[in-house]
Protein backbone atom coordinates (compact mmCIF):
# COMPACT_ATOMS: atom_id res chain seq x y z
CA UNK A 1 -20.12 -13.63 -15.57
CA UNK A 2 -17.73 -15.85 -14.01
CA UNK A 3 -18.47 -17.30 -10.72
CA UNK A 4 -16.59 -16.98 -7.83
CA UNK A 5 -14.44 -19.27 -5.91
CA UNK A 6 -14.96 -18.61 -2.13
CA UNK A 7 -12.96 -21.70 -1.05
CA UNK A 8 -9.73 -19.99 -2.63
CA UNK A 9 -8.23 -18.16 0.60
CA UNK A 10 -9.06 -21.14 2.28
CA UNK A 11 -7.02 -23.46 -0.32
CA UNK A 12 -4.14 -20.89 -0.39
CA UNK A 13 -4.00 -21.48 3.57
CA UNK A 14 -3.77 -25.18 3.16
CA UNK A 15 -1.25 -25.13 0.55
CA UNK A 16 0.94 -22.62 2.79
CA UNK A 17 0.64 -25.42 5.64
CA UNK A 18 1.86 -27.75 2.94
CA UNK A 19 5.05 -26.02 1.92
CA UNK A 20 3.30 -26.69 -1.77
CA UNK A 21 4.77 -23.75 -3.46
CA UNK A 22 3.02 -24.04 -6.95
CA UNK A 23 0.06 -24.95 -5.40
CA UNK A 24 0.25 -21.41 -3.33
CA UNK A 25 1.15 -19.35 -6.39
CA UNK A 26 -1.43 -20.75 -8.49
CA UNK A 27 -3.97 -19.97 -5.88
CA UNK A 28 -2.83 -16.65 -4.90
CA UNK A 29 -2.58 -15.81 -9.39
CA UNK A 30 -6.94 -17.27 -9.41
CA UNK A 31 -7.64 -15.13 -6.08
CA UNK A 32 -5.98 -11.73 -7.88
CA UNK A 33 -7.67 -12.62 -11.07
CA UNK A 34 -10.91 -12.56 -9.23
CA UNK A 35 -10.56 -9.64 -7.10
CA UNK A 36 -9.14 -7.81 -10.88
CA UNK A 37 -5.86 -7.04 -8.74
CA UNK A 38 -2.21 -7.32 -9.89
CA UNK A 39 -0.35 -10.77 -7.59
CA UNK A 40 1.52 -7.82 -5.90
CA UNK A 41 -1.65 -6.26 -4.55
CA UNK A 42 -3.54 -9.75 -3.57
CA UNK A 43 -0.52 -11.09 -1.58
CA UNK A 44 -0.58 -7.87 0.54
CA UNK A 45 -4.32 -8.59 0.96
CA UNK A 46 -3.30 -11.95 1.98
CA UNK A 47 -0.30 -11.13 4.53
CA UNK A 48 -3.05 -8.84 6.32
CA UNK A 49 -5.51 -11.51 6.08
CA UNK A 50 -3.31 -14.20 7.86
CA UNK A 51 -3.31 -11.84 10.87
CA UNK A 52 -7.20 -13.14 11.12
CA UNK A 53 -6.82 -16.70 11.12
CA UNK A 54 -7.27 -18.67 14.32
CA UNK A 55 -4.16 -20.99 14.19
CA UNK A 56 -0.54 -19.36 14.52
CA UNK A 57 0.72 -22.07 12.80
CA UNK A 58 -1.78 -21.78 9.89
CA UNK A 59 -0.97 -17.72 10.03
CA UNK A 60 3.01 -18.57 9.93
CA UNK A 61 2.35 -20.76 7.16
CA UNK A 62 0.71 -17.97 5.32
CA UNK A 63 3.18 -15.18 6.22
CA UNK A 64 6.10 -17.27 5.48
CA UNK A 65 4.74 -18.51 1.89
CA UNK A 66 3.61 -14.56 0.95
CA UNK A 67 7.45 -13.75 1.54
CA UNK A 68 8.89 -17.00 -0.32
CA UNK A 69 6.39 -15.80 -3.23
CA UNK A 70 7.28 -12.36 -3.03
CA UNK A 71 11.03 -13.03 -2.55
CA UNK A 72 11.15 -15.48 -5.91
CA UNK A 73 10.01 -12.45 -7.62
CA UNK A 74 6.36 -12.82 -8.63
């Protein structure tokens, strides 16, 4: 059984701050592989999610990579 990675949402906020694209993507690909969800599916769960952190710019961050992500097609 694999173990999971509960610092992963928080690592996918950080890299959103960032602007670190592959950083994001690779994040967001581990958390869907977790959760057994397609990328599609865990970056919806994601743009809901950002809705619950306590820092608009964090939750910008995280709203605005989901649609970069989204709109390059993955």
């Amino acid at each position: 059984m694999e173990e999971v990675d509960f610092s992963l949402p928080s690592k996918f906020i950080d890299a959103s701050v960032d602007e670190d694209f592959d950083k994001a993507l690779k994040i967001a690909k581990l958390i869907a592989k977790q959760h057994h969800l397609t990328l599609t599916d865990e970056l919806e769960i994601l743009s809901n999610s950002a809705a619950m952190v306590s820092s608009i710019d964090e939750m910008t961050a995280v709203f605005s990579m989901v649609e970069d992500i989204r709109g390059r097609g993955y």
